[in-house]
N, C-alpha and C. Protein backbone atom coordinates (compact mmCIF):
# COMPACT_ATOMS: atom_id res chain seq x y z
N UNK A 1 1.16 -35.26 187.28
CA UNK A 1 0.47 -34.05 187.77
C UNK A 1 -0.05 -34.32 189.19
N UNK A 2 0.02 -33.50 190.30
CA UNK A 2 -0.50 -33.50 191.40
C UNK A 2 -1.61 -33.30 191.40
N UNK A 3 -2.13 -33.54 192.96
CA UNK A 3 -3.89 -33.48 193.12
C UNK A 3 -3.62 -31.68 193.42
N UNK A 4 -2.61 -30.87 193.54
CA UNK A 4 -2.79 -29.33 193.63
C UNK A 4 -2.86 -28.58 192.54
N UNK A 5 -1.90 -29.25 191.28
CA UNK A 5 -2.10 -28.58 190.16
C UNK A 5 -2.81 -28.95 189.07
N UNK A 6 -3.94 -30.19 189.72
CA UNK A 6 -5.11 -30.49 188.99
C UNK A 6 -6.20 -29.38 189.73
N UNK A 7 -6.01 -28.91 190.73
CA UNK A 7 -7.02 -28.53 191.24
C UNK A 7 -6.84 -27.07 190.92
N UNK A 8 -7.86 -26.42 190.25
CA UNK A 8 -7.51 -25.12 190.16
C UNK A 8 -8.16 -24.06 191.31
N UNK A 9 -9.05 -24.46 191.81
CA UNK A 9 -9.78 -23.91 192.88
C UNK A 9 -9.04 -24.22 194.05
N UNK A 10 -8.05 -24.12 194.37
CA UNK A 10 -7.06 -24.93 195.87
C UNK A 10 -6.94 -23.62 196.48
N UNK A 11 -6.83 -23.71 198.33
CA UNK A 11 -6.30 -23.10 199.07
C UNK A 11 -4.88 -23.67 199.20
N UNK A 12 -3.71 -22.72 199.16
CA UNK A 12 -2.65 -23.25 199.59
C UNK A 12 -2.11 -22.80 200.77
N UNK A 13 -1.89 -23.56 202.26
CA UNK A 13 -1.23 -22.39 203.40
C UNK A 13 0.03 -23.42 203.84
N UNK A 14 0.88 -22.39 204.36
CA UNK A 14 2.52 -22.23 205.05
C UNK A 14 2.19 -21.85 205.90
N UNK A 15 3.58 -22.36 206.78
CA UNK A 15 3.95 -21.68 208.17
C UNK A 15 5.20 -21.46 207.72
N UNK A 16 5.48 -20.20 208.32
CA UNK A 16 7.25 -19.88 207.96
C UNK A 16 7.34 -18.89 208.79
N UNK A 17 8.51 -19.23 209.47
CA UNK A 17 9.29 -18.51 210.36
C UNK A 17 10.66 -17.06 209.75
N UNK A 18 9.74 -15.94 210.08
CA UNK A 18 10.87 -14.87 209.32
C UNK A 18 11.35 -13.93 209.97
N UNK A 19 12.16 -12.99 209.99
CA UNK A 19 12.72 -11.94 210.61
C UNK A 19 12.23 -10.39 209.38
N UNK A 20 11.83 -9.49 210.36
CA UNK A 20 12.18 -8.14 209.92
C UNK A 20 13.26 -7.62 209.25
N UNK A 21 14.51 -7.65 209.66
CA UNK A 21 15.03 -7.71 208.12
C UNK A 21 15.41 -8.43 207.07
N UNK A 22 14.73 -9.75 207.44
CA UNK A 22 14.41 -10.57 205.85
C UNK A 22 13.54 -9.23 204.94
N UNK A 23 12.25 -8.75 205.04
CA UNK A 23 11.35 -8.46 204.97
C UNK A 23 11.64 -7.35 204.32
N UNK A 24 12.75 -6.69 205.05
CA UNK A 24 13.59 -5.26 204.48
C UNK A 24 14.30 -5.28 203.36
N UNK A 25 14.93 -6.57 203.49
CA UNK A 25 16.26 -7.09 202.36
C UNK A 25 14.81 -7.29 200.73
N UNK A 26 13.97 -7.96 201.50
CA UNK A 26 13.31 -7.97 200.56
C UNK A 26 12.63 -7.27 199.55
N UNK A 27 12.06 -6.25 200.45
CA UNK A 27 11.55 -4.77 199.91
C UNK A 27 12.38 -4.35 198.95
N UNK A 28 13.98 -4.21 199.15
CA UNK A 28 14.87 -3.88 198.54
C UNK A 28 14.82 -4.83 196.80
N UNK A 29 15.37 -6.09 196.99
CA UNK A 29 15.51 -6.89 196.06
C UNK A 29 14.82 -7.81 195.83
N UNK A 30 13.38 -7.57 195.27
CA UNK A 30 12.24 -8.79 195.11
C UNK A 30 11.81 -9.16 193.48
N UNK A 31 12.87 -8.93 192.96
CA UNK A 31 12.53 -9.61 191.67
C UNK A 31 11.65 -10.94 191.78
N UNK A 32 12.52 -11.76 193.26
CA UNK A 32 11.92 -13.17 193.04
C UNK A 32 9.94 -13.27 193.39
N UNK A 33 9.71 -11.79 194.13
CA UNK A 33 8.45 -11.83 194.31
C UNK A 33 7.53 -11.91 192.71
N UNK A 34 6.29 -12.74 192.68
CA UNK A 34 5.36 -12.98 191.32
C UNK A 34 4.68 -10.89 191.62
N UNK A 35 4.01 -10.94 190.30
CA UNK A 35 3.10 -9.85 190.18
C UNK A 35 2.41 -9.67 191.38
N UNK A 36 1.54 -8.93 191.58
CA UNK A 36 0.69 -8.67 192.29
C UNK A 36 -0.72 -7.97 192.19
N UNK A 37 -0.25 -7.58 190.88
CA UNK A 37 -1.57 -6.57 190.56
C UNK A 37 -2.59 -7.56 190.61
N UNK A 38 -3.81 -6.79 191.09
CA UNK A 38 -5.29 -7.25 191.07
C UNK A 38 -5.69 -8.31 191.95
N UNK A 39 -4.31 -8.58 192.66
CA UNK A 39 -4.67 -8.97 193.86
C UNK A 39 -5.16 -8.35 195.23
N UNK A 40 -5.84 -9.30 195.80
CA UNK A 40 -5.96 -8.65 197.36
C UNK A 40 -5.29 -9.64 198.69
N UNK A 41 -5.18 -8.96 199.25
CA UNK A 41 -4.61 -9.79 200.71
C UNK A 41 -4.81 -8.93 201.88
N UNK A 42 -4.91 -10.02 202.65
CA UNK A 42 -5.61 -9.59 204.47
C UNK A 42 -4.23 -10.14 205.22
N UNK A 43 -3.86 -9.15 206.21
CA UNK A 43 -2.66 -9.22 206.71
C UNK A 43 -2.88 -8.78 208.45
N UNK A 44 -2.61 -9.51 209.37
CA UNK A 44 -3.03 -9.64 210.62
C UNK A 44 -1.66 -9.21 211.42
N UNK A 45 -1.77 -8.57 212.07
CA UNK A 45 -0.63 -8.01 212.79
C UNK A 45 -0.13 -7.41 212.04
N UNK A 46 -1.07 -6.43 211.55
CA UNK A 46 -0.41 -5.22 210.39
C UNK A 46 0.13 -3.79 210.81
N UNK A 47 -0.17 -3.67 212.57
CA UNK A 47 -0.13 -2.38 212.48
C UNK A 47 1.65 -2.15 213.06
N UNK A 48 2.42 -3.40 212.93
CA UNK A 48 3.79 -3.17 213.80
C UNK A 48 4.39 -4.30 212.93
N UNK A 49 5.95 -4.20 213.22
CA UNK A 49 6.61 -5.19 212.39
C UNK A 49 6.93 -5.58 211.32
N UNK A 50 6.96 -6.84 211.63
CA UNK A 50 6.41 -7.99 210.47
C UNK A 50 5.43 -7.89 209.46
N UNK A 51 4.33 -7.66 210.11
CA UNK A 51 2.87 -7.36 209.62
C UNK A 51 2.94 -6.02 208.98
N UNK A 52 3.89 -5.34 209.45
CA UNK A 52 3.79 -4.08 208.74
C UNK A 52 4.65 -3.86 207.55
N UNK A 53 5.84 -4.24 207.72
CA UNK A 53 6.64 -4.46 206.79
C UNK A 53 6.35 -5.66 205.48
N UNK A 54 5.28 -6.94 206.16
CA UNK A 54 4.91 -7.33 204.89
C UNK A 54 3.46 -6.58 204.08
N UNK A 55 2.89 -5.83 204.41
CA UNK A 55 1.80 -5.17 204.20
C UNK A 55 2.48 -3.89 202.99
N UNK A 56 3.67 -3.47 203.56
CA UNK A 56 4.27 -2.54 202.55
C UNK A 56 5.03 -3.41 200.89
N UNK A 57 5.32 -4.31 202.00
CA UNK A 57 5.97 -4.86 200.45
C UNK A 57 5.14 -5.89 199.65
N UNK A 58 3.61 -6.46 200.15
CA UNK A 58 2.95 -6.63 199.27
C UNK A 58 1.98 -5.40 198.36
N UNK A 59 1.93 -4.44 199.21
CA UNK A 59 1.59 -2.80 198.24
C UNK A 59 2.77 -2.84 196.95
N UNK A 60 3.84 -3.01 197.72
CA UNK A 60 4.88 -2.43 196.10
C UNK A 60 4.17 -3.40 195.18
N UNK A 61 4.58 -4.39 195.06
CA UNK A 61 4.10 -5.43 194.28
C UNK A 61 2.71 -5.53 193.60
N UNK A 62 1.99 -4.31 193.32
CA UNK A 62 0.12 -4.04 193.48
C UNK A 62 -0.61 -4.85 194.27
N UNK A 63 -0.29 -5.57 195.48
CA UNK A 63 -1.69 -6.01 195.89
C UNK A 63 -2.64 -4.49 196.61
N UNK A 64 -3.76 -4.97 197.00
CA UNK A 64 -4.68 -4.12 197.62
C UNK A 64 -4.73 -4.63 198.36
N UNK A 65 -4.01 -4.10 199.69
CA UNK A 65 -4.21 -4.65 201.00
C UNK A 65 -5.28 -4.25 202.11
N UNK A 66 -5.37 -5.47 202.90
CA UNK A 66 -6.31 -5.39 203.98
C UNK A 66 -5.61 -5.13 205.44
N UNK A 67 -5.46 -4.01 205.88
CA UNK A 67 -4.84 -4.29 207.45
C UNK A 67 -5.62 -4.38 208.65
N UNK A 68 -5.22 -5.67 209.58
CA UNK A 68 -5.97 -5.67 210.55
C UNK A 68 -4.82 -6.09 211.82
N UNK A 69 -5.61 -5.06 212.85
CA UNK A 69 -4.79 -5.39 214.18
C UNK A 69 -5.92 -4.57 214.87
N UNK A 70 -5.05 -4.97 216.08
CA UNK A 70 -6.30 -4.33 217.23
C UNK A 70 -6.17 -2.66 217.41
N UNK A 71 -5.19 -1.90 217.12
CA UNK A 71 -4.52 -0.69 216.98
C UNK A 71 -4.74 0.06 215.94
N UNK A 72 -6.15 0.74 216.25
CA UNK A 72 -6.85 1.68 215.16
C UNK A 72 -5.64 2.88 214.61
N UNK A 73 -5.18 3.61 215.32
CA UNK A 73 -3.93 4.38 214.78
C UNK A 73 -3.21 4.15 214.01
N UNK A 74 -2.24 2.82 214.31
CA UNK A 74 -1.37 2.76 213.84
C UNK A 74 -1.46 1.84 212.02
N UNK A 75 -2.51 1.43 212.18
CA UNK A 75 -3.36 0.80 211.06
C UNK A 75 -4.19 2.06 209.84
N UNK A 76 -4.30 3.25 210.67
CA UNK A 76 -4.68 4.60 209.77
C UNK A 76 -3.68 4.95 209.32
N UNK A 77 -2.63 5.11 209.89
CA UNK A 77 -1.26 5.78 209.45
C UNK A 77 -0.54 5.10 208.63
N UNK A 78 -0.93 3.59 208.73
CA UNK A 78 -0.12 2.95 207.49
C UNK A 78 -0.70 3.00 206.32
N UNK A 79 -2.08 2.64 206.18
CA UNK A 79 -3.38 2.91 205.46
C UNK A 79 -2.67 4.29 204.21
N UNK A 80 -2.50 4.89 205.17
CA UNK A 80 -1.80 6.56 204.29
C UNK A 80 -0.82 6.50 204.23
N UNK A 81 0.18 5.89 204.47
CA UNK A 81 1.82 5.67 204.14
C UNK A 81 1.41 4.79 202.78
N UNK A 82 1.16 3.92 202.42
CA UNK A 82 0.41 2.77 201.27
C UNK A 82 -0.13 3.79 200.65
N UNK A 83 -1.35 4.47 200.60
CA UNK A 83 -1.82 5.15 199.24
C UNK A 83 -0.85 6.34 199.04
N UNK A 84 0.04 6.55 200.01
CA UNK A 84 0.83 8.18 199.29
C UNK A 84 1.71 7.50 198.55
N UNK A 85 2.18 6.48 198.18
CA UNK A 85 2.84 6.30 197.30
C UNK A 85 2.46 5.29 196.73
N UNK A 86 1.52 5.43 196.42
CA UNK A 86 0.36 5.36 195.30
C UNK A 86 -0.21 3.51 195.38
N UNK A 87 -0.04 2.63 196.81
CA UNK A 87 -0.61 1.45 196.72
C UNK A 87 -2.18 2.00 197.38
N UNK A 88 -2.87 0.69 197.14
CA UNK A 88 -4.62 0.77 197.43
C UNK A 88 -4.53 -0.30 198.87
N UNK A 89 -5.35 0.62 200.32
CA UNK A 89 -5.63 0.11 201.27
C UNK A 89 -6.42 0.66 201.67
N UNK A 90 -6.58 -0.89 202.70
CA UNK A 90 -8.29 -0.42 203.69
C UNK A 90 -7.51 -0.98 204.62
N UNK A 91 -8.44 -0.46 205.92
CA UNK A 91 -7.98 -1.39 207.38
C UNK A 91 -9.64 -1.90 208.15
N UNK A 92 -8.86 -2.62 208.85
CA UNK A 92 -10.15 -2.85 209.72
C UNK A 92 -9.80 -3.22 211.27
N UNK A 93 -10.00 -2.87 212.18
CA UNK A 93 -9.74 -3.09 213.76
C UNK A 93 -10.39 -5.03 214.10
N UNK A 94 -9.17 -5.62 214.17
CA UNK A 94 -9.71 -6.95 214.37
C UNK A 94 -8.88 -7.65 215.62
N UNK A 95 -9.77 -8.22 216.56
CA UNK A 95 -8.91 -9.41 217.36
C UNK A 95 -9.17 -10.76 216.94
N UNK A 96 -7.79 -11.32 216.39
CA UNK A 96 -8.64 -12.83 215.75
C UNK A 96 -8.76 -13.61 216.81
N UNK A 97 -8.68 -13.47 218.35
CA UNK A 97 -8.82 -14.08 219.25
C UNK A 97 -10.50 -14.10 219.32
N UNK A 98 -11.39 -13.07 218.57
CA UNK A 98 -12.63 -13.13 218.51
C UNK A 98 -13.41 -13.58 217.49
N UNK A 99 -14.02 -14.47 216.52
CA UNK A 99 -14.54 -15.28 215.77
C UNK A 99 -15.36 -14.39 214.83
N UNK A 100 -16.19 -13.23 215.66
CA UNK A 100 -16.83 -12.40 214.70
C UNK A 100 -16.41 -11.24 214.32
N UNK A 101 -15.19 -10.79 214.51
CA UNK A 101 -14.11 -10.37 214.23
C UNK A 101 -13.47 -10.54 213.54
N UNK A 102 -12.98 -12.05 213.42
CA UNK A 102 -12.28 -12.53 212.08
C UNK A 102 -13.51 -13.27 210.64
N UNK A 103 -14.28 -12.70 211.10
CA UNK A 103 -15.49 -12.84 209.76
C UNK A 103 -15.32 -11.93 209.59
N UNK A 104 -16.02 -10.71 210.19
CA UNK A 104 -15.52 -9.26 209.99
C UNK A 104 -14.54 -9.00 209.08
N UNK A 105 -13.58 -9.42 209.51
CA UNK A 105 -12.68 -9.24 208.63
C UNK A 105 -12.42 -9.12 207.20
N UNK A 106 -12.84 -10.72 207.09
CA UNK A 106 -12.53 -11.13 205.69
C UNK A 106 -13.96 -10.58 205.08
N UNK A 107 -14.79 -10.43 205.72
CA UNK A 107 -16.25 -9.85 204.71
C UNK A 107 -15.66 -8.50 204.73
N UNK A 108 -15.07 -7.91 205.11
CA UNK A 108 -14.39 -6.22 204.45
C UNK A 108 -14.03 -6.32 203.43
N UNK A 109 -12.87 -7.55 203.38
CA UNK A 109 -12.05 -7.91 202.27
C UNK A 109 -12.66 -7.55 200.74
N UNK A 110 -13.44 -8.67 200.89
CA UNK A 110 -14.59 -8.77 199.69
C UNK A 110 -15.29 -7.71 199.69
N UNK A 111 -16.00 -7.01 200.23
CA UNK A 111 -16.75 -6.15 200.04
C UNK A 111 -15.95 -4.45 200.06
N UNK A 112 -14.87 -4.24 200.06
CA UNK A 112 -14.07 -3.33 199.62
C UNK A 112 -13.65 -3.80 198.65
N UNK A 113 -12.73 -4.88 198.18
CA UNK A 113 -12.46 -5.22 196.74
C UNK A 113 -12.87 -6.15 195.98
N UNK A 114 -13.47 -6.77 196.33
CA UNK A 114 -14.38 -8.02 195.46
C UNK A 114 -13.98 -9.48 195.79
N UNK A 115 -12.80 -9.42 196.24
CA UNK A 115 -11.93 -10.86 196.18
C UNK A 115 -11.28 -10.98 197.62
N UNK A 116 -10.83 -12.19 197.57
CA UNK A 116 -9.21 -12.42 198.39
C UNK A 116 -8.67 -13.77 197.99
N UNK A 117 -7.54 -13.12 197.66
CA UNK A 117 -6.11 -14.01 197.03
C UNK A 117 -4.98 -14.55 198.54
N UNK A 118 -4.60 -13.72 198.80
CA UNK A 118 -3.84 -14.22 199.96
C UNK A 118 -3.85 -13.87 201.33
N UNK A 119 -3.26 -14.54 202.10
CA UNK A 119 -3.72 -13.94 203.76
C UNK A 119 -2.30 -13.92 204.46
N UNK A 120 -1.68 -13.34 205.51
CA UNK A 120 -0.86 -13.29 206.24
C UNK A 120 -1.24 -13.36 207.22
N UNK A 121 -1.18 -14.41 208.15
CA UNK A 121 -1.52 -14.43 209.40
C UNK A 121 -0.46 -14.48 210.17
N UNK A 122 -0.30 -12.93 210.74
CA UNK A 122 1.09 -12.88 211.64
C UNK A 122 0.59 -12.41 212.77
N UNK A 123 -0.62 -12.06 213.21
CA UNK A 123 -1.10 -11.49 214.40
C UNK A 123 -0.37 -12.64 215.80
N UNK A 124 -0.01 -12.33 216.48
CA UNK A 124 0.83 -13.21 218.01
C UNK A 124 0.67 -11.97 219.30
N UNK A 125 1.22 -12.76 219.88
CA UNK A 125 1.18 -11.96 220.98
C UNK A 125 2.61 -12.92 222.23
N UNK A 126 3.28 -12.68 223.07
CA UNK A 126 4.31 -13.22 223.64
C UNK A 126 3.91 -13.63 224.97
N UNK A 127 3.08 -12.85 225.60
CA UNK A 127 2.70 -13.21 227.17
C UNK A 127 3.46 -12.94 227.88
N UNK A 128 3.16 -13.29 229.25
CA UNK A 128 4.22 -12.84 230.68
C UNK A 128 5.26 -13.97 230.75
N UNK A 129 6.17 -13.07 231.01
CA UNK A 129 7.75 -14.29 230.91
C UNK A 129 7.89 -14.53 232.07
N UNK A 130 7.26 -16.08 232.54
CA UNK A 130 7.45 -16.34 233.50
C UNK A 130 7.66 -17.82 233.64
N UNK A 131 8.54 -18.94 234.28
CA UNK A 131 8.51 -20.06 234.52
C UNK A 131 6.97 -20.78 234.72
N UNK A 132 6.90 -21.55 234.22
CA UNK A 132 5.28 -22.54 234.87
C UNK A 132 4.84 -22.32 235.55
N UNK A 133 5.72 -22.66 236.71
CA UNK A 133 5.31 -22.81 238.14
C UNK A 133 4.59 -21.40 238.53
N UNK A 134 4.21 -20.30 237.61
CA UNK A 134 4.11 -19.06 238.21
C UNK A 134 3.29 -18.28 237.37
N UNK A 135 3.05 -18.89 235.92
CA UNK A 135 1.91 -18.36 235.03
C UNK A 135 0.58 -18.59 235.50
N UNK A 136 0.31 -17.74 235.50
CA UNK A 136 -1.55 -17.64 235.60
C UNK A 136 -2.36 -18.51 234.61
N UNK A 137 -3.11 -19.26 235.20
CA UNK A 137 -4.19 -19.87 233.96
C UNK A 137 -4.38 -18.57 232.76
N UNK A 138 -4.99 -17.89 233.34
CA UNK A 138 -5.74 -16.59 232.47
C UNK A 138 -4.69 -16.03 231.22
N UNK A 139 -3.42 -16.33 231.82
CA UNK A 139 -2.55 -15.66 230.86
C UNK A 139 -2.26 -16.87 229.76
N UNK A 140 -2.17 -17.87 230.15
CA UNK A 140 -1.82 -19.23 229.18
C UNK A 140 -2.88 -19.04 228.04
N UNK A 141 -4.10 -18.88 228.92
CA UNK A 141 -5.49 -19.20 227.91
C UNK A 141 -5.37 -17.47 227.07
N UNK A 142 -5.25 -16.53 227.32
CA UNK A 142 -5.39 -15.41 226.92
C UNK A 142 -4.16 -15.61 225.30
N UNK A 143 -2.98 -16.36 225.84
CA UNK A 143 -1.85 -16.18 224.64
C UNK A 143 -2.44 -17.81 223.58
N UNK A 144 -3.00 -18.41 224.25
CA UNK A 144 -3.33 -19.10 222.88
C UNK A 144 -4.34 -18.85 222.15
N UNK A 145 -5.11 -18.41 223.09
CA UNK A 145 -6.78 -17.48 222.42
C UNK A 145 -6.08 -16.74 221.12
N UNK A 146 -5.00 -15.94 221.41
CA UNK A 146 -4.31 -15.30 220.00
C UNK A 146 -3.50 -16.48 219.12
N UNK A 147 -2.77 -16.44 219.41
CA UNK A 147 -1.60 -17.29 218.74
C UNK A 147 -2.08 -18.86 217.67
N UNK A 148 -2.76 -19.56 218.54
CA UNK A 148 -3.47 -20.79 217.95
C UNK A 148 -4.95 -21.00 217.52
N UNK A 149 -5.71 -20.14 218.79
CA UNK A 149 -7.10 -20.39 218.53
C UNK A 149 -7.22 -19.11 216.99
N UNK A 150 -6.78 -18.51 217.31
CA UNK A 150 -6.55 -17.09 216.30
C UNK A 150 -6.17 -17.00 214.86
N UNK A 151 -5.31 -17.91 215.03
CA UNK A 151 -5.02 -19.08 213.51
C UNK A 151 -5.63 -19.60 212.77
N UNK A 152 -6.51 -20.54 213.69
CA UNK A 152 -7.22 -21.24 213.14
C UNK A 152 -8.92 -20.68 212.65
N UNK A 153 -9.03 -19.55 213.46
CA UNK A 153 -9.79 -18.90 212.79
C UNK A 153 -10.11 -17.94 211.36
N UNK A 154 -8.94 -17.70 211.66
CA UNK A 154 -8.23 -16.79 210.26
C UNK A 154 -8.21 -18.13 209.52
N UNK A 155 -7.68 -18.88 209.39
CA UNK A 155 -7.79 -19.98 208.29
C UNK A 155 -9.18 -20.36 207.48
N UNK A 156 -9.87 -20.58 208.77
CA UNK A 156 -11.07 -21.01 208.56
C UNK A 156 -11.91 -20.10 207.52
N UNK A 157 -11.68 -18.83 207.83
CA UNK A 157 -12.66 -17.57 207.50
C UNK A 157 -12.35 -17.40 205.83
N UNK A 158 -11.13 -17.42 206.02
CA UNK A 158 -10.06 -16.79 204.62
C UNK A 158 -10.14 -17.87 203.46
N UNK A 159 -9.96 -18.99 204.23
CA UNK A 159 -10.24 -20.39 203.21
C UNK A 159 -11.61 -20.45 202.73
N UNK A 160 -12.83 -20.66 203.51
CA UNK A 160 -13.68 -19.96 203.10
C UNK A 160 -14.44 -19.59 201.91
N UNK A 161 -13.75 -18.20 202.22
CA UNK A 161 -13.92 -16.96 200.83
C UNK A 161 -12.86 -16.91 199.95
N UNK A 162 -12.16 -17.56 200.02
CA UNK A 162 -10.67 -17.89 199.03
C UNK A 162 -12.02 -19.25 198.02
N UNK A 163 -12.64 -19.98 198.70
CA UNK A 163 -12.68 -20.91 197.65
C UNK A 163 -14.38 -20.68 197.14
N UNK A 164 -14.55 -20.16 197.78
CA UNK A 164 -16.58 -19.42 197.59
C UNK A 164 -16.03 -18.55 196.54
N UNK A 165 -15.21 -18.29 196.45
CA UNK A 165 -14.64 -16.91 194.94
C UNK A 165 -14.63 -17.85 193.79
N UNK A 166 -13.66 -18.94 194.06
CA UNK A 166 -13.78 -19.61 193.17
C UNK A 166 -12.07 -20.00 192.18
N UNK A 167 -11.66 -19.31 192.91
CA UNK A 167 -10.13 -19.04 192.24
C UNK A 167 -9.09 -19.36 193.53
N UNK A 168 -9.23 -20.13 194.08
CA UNK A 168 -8.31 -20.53 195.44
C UNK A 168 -7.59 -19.27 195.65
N UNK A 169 -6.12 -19.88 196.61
CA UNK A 169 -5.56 -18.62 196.90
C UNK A 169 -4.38 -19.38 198.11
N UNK A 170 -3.34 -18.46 198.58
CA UNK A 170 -2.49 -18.83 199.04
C UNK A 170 -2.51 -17.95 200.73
N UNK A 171 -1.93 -18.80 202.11
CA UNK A 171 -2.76 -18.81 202.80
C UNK A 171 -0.76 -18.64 203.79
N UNK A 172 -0.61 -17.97 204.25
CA UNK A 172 0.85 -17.87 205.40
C UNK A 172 0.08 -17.61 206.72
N UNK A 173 1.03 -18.39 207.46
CA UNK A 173 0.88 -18.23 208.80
C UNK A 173 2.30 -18.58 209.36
N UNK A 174 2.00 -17.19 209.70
CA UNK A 174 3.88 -16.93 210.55
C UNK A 174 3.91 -17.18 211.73
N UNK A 175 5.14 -18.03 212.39
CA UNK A 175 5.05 -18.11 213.32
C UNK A 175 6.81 -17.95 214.12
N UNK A 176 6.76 -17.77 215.39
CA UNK A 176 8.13 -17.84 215.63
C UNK A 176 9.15 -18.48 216.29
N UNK A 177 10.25 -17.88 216.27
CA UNK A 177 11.59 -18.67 216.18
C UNK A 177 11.50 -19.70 217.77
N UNK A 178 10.90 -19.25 218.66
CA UNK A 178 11.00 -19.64 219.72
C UNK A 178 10.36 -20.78 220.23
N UNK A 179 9.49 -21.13 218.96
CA UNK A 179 8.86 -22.26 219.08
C UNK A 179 9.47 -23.27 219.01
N UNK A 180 10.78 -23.35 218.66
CA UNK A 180 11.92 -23.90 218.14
C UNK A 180 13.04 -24.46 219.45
N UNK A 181 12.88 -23.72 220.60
CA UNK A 181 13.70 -23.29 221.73
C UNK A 181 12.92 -23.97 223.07
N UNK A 182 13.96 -24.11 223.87
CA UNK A 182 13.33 -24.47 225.12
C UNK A 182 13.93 -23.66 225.86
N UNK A 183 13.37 -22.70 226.23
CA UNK A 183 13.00 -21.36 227.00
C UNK A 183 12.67 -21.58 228.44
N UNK A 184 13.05 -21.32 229.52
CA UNK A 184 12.30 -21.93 230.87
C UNK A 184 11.03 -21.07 231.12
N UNK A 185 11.38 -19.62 230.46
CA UNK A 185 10.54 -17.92 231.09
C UNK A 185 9.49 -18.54 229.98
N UNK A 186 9.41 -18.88 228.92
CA UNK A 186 8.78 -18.32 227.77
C UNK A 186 7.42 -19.67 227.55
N UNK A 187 6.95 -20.51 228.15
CA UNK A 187 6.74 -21.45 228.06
C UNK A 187 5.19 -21.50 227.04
N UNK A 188 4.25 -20.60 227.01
CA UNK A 188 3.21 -20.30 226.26
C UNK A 188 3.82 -20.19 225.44
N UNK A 189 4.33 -19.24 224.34
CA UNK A 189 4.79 -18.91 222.65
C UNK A 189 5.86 -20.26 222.44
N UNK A 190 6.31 -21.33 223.47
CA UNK A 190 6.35 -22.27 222.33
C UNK A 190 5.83 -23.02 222.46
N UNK A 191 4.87 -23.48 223.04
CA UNK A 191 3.88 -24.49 223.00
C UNK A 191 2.47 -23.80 221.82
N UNK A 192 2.22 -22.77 222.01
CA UNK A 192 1.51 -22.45 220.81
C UNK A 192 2.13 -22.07 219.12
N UNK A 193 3.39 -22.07 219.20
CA UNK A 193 3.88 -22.07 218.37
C UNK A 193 4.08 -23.80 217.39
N UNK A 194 4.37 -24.29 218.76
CA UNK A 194 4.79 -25.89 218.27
C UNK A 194 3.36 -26.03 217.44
N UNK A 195 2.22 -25.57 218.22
CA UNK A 195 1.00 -26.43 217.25
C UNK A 195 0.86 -25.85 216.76
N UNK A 196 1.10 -24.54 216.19
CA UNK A 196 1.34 -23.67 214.83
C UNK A 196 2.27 -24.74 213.61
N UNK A 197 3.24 -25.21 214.16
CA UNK A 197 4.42 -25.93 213.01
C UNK A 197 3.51 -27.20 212.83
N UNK A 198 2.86 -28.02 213.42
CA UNK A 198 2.39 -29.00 212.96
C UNK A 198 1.28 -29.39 212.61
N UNK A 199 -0.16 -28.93 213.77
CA UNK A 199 -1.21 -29.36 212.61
C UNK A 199 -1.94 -28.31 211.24
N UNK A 200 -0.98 -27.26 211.68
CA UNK A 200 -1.19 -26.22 210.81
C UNK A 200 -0.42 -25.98 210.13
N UNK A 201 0.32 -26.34 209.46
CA UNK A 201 1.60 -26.13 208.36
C UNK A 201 1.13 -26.92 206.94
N UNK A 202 0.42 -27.24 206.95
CA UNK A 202 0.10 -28.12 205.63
C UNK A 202 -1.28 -29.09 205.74
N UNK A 203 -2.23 -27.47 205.09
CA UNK A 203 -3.26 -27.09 204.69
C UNK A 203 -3.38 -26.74 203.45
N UNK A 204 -3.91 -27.88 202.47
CA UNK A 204 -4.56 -27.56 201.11
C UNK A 204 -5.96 -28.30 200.63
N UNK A 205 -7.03 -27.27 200.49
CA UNK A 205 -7.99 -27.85 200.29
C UNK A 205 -8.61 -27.82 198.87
């Protein structure tokens, strides 16, 4: 027996790299997805994408989702796409580049549904595509403020109240393909990505 499945109170978090129509294919054919009812989950970069498309297909599945992005609109409109066909959501306007923001957050969580079970942390951002020699400090620091510092806050917050509940919980943080690539334009999203794949990929407390 492992020290995870002795532990019944565990946070478990991933990094995994996915595409939009994984996400679609999935919606479609998710037998392999577990239940969901009576769960909750907080999902970051919910109001586009990824974030949006996993926000719908953890609704099919009954969770009660949490959406947060910085994009009050587009986070209402999904909000009501989710309960018209009959899943349970709340949103909340969050930059996890801001600390009391991503408390914010997760204290919605709980205090709209009592709990939190899982988190999606897909909130990113890409920056100005530009060679080194030509990025602005402000912009370097502005895309990791999201991407890494943003991460690690959401971790922090979610882990948290994942284990103050008392019932652990499972913890994603998406990150992307380009972190993977040596890009000359792109040089921020993979350097914050790279430290997305490594000191953050394997987190269990």
């Amino acid at each position: 027996m492992t020290p995870l499945q002795r532990k019944e109170n565990t946070v478990i978090t991933a990094l995994v790299a996915v595409t939009l129509p994984d996400l679609r294919q999935a919606a479609h054919a998710r037998s392999w997805m577990p239940d969901m009812n009576g769960k909750v989950a907080v999902i970051t970069g919910a109001s586009s994408g990824i974030g949006r498309a996993t926000a719908e297909l953890f609704a099919a599945r009954g969770a009660k989702v949490v959406l947060a992005a910085r994009r009050e609109p587009e986070l209402a409109t999904l909000k009501n796409e989710i309960e018209s066909h009959g899943g349970k959501a709340s949103f909340v306007v969050t930059d996890v580049a801001i600390a009391r923001d991503v408390k914010r957050m997760v204290a919605h969580a709980i205090e709209t549904f009592g709990r939190l079970d899982y988190a999606v942390n897909n909130a990113g951002i890409e920056g100005k595509i530009a060679p080194i020699t030509e990025l602005p400090e402000q912009e370097w620091d502005r895309v990791l403020d999201t991407n890494l510092k943003g991460t690690f806050l959401c971790l922090q917050h979610e882990a948290r109240a994942m284990l103050a509940g008392g019932h652990g919980g499972a913890i994603i943080n998406v990150g992307s393909v380009n972190s993977f690539l040596g890009i000359y334009e792109i040089p921020i999203r993979q350097n914050s990505g790279n430290w997305l794949y490594r000191p953050m990929s394997f987190y269990a407390i």
